[in-house]
PDB file of N, CA and C in Angstrom:
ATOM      1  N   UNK A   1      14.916 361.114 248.082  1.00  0.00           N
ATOM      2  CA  UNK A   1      13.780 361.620 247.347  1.00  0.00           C
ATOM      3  C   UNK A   1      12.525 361.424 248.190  1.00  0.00           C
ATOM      4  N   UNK A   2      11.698 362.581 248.515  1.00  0.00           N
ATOM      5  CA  UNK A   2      10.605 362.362 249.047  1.00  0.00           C
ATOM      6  C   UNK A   2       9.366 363.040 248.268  1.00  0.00           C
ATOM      7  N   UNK A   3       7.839 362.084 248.324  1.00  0.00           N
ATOM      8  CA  UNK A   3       6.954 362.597 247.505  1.00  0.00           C
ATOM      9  C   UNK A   3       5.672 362.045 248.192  1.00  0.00           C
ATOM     10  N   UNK A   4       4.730 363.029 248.562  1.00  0.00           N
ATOM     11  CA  UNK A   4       3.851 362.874 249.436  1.00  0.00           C
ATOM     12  C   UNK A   4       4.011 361.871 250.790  1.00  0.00           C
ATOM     13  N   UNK A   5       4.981 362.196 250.925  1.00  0.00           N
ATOM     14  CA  UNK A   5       5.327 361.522 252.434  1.00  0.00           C
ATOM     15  C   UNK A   5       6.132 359.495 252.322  1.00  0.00           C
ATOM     16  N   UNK A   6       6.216 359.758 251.474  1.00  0.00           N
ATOM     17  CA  UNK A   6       6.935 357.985 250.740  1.00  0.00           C
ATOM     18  C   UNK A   6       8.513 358.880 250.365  1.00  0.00           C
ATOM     19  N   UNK A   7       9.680 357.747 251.072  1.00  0.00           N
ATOM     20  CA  UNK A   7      10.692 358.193 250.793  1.00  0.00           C
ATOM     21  C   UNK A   7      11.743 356.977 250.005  1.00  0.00           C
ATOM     22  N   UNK A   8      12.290 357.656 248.301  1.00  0.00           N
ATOM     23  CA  UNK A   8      13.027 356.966 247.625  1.00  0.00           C
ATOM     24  C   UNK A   8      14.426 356.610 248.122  1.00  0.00           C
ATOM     25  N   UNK A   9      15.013 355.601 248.104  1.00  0.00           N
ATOM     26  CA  UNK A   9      16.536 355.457 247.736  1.00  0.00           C
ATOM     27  C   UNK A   9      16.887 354.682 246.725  1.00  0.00           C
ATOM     28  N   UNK A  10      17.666 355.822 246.361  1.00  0.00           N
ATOM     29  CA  UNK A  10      18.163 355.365 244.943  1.00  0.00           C
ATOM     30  C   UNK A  10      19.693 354.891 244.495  1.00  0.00           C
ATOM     31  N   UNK A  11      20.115 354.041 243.674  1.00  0.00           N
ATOM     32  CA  UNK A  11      21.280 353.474 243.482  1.00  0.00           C
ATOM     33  C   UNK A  11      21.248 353.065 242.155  1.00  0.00           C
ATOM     34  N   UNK A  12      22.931 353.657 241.815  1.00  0.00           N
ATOM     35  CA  UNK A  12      23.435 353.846 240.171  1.00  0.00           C
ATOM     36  C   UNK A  12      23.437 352.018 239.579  1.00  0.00           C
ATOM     37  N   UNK A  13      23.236 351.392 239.010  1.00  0.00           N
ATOM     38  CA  UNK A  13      23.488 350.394 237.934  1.00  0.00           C
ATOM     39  C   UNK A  13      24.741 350.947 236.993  1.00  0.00           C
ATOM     40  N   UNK A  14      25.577 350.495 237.493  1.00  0.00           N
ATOM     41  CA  UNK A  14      26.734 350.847 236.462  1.00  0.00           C
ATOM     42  C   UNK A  14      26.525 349.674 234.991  1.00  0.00           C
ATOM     43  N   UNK A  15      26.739 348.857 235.374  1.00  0.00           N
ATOM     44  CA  UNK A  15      26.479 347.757 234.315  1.00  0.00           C
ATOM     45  C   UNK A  15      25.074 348.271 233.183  1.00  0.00           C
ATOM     46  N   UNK A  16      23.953 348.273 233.841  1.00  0.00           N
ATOM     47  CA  UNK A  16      22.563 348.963 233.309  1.00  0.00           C
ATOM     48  C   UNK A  16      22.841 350.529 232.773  1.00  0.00           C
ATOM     49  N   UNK A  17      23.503 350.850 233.617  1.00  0.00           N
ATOM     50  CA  UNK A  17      23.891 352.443 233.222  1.00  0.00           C
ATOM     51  C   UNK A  17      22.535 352.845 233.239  1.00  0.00           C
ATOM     52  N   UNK A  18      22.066 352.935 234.226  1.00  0.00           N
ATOM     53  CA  UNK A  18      20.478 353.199 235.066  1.00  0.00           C
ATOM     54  C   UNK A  18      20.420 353.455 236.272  1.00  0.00           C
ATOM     55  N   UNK A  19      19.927 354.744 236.647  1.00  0.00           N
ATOM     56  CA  UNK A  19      19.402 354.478 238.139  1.00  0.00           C
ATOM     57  C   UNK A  19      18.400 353.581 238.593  1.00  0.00           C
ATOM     58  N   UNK A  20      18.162 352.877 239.899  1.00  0.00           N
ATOM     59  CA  UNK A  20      17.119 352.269 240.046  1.00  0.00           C
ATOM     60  C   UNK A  20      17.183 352.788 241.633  1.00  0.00           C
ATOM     61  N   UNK A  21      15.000 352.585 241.911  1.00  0.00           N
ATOM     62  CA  UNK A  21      15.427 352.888 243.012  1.00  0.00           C
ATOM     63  C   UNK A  21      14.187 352.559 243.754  1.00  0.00           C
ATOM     64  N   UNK A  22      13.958 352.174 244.885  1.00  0.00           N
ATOM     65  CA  UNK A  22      12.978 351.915 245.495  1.00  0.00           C
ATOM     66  C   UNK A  22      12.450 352.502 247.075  1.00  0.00           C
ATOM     67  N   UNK A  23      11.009 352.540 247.207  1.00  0.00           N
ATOM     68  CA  UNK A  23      10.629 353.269 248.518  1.00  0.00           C
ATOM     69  C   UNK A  23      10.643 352.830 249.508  1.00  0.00           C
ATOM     70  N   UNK A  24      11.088 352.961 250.698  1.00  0.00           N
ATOM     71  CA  UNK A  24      11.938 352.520 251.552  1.00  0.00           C
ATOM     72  C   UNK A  24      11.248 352.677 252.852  1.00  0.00           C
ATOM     73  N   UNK A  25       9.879 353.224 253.205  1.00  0.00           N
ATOM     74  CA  UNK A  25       9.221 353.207 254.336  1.00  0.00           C
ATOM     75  C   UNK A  25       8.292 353.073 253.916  1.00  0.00           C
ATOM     76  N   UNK A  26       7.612 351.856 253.347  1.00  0.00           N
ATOM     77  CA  UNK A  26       6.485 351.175 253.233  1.00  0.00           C
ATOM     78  C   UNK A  26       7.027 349.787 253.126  1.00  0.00           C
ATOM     79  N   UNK A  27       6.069 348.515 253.468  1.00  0.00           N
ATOM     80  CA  UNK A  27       6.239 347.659 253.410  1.00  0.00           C
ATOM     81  C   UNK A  27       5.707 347.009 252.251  1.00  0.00           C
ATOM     82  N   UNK A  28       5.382 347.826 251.745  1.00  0.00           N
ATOM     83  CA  UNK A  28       4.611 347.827 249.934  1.00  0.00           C
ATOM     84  C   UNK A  28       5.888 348.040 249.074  1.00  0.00           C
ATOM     85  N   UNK A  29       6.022 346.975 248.287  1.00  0.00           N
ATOM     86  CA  UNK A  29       7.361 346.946 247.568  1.00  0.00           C
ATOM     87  C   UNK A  29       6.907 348.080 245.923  1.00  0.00           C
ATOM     88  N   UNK A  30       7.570 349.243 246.453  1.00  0.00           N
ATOM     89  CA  UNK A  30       7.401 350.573 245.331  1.00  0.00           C
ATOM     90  C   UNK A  30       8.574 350.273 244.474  1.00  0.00           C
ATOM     91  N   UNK A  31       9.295 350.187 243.156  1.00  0.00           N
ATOM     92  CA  UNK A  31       9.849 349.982 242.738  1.00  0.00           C
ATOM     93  C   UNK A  31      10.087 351.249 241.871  1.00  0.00           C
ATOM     94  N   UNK A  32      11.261 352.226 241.375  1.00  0.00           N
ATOM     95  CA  UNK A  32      10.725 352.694 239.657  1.00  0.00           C
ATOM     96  C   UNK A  32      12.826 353.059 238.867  1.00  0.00           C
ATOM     97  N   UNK A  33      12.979 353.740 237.752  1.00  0.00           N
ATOM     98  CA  UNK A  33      14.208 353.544 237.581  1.00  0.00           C
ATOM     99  C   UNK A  33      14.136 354.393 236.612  1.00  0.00           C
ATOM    100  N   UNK A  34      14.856 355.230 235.998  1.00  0.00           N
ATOM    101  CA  UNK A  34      15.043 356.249 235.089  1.00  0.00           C
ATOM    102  C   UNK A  34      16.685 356.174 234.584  1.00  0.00           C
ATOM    103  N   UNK A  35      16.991 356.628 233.460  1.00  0.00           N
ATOM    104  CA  UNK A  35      18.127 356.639 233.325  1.00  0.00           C
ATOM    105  C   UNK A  35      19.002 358.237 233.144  1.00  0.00           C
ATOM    106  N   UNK A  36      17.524 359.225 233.907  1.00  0.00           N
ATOM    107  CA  UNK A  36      18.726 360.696 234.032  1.00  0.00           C
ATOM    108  C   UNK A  36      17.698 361.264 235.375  1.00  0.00           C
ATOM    109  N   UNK A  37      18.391 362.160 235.746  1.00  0.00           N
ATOM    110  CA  UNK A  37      17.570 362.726 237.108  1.00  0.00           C
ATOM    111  C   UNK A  37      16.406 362.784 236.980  1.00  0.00           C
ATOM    112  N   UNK A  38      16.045 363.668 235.834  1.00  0.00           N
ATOM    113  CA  UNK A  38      14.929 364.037 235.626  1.00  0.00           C
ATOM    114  C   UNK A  38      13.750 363.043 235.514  1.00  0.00           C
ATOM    115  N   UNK A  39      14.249 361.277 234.475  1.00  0.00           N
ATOM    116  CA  UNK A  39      13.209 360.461 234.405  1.00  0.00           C
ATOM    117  C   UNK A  39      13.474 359.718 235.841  1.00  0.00           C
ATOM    118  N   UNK A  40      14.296 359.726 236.568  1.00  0.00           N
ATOM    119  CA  UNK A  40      14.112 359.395 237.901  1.00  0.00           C
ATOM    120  C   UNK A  40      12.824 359.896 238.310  1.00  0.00           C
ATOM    121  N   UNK A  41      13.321 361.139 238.814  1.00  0.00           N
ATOM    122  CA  UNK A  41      12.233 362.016 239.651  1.00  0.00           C
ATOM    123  C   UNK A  41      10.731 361.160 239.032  1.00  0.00           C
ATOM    124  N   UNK A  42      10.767 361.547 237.743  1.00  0.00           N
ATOM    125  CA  UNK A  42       9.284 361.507 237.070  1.00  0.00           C
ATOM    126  C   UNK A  42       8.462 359.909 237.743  1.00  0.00           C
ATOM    127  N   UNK A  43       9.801 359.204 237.516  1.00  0.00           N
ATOM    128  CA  UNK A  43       9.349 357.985 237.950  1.00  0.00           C
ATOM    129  C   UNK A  43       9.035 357.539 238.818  1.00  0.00           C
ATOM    130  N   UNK A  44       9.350 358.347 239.804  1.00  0.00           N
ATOM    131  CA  UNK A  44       9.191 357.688 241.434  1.00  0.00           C
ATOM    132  C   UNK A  44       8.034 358.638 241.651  1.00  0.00           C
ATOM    133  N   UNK A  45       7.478 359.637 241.475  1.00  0.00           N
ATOM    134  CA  UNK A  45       6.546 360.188 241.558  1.00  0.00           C
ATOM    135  C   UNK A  45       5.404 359.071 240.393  1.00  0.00           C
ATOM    136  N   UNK A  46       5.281 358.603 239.613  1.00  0.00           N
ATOM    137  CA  UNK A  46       4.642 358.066 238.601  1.00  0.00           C
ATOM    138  C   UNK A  46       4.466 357.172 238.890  1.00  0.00           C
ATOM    139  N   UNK A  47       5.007 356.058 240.086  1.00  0.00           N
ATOM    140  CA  UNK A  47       5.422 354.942 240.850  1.00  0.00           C
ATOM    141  C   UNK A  47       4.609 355.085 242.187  1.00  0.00           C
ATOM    142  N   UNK A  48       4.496 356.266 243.024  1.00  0.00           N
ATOM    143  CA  UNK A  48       3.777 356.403 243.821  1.00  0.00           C
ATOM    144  C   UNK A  48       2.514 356.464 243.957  1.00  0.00           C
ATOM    145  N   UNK A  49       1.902 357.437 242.404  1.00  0.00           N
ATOM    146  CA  UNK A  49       0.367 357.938 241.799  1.00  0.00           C
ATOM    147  C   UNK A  49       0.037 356.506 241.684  1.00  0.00           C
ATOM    148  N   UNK A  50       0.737 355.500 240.933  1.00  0.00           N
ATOM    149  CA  UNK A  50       0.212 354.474 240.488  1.00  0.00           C
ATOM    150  C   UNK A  50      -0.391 353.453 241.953  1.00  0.00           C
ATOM    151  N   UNK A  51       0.768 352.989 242.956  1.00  0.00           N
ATOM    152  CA  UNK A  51       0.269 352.571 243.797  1.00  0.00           C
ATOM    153  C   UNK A  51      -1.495 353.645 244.799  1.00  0.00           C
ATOM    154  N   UNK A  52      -0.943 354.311 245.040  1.00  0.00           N
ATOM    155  CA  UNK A  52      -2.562 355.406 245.519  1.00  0.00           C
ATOM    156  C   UNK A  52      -3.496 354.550 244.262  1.00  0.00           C
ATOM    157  N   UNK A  53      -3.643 354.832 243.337  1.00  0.00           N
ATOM    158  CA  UNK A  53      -4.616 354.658 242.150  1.00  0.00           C
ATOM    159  C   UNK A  53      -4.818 353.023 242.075  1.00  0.00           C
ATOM    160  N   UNK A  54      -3.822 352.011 242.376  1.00  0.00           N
ATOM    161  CA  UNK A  54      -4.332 350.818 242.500  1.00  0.00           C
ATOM    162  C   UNK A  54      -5.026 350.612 243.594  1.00  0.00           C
ATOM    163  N   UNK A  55      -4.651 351.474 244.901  1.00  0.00           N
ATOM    164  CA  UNK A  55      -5.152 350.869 246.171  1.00  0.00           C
ATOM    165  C   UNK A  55      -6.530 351.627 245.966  1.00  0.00           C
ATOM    166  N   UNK A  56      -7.050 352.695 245.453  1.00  0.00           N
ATOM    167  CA  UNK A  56      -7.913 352.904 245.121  1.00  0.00           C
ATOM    168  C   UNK A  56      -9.117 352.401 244.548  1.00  0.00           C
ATOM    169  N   UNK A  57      -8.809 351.674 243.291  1.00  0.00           N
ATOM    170  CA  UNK A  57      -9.556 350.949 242.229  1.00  0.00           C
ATOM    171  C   UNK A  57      -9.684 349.849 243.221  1.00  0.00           C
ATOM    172  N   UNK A  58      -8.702 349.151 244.067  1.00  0.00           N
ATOM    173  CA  UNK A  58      -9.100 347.562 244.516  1.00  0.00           C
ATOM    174  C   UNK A  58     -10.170 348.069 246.122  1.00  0.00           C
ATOM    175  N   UNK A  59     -10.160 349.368 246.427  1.00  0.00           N
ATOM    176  CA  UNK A  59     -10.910 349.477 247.361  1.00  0.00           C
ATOM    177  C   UNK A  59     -10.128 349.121 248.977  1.00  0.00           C
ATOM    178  N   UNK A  60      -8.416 348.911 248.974  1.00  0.00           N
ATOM    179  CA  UNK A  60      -7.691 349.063 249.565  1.00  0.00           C
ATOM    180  C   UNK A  60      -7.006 350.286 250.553  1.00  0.00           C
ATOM    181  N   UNK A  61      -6.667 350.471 251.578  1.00  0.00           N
ATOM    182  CA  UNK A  61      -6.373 351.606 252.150  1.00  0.00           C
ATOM    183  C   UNK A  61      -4.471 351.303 251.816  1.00  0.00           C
ATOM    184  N   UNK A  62      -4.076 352.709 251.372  1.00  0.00           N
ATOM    185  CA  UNK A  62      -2.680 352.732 251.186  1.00  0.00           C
ATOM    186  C   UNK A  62      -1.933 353.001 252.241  1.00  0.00           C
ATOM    187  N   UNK A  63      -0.624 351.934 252.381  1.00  0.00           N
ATOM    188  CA  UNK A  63      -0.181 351.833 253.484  1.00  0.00           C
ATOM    189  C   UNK A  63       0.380 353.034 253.394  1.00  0.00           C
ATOM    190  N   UNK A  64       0.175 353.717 254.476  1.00  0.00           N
ATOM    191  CA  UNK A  64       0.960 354.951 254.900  1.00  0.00           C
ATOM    192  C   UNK A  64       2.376 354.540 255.537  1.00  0.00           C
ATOM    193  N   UNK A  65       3.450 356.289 255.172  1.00  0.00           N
ATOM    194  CA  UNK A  65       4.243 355.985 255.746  1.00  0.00           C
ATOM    195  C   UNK A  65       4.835 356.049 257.527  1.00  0.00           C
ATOM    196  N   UNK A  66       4.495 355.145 257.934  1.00  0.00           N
ATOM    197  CA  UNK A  66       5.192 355.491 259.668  1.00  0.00           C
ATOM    198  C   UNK A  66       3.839 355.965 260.037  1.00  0.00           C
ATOM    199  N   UNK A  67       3.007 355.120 260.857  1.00  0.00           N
ATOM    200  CA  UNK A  67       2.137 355.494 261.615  1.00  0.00           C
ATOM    201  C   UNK A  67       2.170 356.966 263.502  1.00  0.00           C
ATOM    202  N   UNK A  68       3.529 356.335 263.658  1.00  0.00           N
ATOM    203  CA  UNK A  68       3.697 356.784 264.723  1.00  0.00           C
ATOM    204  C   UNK A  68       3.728 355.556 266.038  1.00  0.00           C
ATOM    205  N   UNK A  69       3.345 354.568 265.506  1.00  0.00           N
ATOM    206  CA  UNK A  69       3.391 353.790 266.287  1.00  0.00           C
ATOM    207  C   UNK A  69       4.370 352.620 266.540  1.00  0.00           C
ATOM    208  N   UNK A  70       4.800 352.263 267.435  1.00  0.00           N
ATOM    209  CA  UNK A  70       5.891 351.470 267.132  1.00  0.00           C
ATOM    210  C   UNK A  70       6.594 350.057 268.381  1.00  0.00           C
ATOM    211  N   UNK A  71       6.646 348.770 268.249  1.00  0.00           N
ATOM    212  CA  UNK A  71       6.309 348.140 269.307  1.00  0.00           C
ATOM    213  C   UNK A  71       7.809 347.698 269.416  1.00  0.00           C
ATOM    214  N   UNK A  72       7.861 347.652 270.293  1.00  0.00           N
ATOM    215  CA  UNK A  72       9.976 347.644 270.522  1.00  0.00           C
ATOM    216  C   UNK A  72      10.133 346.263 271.748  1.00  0.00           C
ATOM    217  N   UNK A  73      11.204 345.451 271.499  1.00  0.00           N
ATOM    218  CA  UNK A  73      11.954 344.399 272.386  1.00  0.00           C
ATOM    219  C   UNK A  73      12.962 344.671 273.044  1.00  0.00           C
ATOM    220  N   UNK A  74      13.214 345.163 274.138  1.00  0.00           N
ATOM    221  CA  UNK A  74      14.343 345.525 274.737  1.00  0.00           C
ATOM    222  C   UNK A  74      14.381 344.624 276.086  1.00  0.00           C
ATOM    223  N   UNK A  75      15.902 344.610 276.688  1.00  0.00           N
ATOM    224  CA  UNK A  75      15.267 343.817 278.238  1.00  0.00           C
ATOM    225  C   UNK A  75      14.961 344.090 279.209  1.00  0.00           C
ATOM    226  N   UNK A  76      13.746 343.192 280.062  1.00  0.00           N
ATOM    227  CA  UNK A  76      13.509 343.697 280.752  1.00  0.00           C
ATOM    228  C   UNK A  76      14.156 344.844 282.062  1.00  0.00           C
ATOM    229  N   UNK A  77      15.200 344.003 282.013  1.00  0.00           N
ATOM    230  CA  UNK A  77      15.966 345.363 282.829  1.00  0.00           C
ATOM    231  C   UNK A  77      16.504 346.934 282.483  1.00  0.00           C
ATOM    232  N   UNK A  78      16.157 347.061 280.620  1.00  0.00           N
ATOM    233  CA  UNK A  78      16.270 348.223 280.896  1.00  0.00           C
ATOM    234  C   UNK A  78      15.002 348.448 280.251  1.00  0.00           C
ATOM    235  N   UNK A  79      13.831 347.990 279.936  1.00  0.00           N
ATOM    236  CA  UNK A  79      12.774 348.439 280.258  1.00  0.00           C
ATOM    237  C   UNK A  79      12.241 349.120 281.917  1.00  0.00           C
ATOM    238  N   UNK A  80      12.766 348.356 282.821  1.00  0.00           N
ATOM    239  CA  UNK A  80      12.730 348.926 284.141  1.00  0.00           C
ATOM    240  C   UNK A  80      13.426 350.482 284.159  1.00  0.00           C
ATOM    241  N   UNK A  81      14.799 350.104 283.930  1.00  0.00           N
ATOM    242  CA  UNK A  81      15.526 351.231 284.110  1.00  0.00           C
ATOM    243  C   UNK A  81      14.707 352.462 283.177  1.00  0.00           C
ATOM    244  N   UNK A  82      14.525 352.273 282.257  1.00  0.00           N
ATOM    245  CA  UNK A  82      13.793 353.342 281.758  1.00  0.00           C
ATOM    246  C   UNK A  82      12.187 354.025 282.049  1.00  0.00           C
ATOM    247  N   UNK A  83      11.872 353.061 282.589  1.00  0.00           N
ATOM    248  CA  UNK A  83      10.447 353.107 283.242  1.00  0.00           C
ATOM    249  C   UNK A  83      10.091 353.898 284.446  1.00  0.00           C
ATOM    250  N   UNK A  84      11.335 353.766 285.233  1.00  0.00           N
ATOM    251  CA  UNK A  84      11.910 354.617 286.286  1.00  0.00           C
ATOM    252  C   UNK A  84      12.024 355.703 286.170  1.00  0.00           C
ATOM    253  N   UNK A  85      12.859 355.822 285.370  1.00  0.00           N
ATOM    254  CA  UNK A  85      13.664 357.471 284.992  1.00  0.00           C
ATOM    255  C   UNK A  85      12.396 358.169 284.141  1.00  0.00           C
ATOM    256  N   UNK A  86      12.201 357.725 283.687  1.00  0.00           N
ATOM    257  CA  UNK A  86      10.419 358.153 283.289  1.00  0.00           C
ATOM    258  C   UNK A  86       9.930 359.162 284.638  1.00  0.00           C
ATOM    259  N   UNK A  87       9.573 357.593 285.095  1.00  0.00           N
ATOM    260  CA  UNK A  87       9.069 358.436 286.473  1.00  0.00           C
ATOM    261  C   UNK A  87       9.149 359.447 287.147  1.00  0.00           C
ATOM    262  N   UNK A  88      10.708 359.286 287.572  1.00  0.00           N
ATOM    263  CA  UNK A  88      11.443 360.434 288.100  1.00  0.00           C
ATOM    264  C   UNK A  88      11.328 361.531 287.304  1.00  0.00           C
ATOM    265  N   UNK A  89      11.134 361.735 286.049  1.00  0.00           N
ATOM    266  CA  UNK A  89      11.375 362.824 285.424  1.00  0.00           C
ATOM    267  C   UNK A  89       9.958 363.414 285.495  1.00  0.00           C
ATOM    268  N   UNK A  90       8.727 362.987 286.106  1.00  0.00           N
ATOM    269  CA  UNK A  90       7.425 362.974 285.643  1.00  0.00           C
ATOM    270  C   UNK A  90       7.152 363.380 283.957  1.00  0.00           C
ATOM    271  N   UNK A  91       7.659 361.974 283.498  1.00  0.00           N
ATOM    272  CA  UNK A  91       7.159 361.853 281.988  1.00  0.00           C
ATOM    273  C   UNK A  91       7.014 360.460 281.434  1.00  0.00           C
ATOM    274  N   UNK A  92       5.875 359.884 280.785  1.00  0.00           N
ATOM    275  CA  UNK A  92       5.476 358.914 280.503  1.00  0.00           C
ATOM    276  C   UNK A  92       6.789 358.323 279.985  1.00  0.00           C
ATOM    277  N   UNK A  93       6.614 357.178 280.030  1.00  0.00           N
ATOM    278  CA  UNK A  93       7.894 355.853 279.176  1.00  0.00           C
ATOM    279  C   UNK A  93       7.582 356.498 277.959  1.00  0.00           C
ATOM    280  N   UNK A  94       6.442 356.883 276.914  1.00  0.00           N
ATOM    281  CA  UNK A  94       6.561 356.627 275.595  1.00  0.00           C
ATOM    282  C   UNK A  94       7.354 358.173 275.543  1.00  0.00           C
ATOM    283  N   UNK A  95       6.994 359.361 276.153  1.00  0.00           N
ATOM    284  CA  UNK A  95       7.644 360.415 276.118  1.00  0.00           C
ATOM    285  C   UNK A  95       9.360 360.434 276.175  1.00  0.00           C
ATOM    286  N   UNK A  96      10.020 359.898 277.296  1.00  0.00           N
ATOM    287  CA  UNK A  96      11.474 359.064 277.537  1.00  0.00           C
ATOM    288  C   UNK A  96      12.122 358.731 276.693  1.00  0.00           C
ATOM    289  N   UNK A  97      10.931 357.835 275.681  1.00  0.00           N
ATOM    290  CA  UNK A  97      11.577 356.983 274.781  1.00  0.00           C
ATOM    291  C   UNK A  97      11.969 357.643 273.529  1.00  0.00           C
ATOM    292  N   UNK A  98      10.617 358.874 273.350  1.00  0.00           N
ATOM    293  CA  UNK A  98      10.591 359.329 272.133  1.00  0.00           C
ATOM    294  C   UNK A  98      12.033 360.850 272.239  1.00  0.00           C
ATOM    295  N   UNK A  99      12.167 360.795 273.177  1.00  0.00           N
ATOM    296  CA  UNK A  99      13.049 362.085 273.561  1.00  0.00           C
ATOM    297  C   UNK A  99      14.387 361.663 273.297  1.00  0.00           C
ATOM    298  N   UNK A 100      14.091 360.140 273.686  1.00  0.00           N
ATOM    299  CA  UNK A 100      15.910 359.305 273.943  1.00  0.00           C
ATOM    300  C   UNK A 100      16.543 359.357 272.279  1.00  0.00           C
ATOM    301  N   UNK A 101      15.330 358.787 271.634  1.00  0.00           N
ATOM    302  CA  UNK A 101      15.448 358.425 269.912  1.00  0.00           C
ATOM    303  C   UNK A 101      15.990 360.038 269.328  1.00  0.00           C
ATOM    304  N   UNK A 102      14.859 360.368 269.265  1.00  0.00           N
ATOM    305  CA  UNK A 102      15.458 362.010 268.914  1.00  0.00           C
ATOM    306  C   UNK A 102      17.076 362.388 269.341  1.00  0.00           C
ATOM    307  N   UNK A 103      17.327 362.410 270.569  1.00  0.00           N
ATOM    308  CA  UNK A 103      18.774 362.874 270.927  1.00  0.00           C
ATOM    309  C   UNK A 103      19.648 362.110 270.070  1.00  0.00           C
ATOM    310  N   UNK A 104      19.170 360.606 270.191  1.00  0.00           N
ATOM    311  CA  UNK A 104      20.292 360.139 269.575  1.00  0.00           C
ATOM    312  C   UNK A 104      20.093 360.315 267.699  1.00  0.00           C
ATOM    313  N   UNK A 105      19.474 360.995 266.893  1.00  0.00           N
ATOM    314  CA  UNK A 105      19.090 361.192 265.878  1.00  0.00           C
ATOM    315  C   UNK A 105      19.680 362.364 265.482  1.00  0.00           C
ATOM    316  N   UNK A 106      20.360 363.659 266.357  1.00  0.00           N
ATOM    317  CA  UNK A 106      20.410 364.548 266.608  1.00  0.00           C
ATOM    318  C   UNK A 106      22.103 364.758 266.497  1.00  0.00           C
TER     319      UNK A 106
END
């Protein structure tokens, strides 16, 4: 489920006999739960308005999802190796990197 750029996953409660489900690329714990598609949907959209509208009222900026930015640990040796082949290719490391992710996404 996606709604203005915040994306749900959702999972059945058999026991509850409820969906529940929460947003999954923010570090802002979004929570919401319906018990048919439809009060799903409503909810996770109703779940999202609400966070915007609190970060609003408290004068907070809402964490967006995925800046674009992203700081990674790998080792140094294949930071080299990739740093290289960069090179060789005349294309920046972050270009390399972002090309490598994609393929393998693909």
């Amino acid at each position: 489920m996606t709604y203005k750029g915040y994306v749900g996953k959702v999972e059945y409660d058999d026991e509850a006999q409820i969906f529940t489900g929460i947003v999954i690329n923010t570090r802002a714990v979004i929570t919401f739960q319906g018990s048919s598609v439809d009060e799903l949907e409503r909810e996770f959209k109703a779940s999202i308005d609400d966070y915007l509208a609190w970060c609003k009222q408290d004068g907070v900026e809402p964490e967006r999802p995925y800046s674009g930015k992203l700081n990674i640990r790998i080792k140094p040796a294949v930071h080299e190796r990739a740093a290289v082949q960069a090179k060789l290719s005349g294309i920046s490391l972050n270009t390399f990197i972002e090309r490598a992710i994609e393929q393998a996404l693909s």
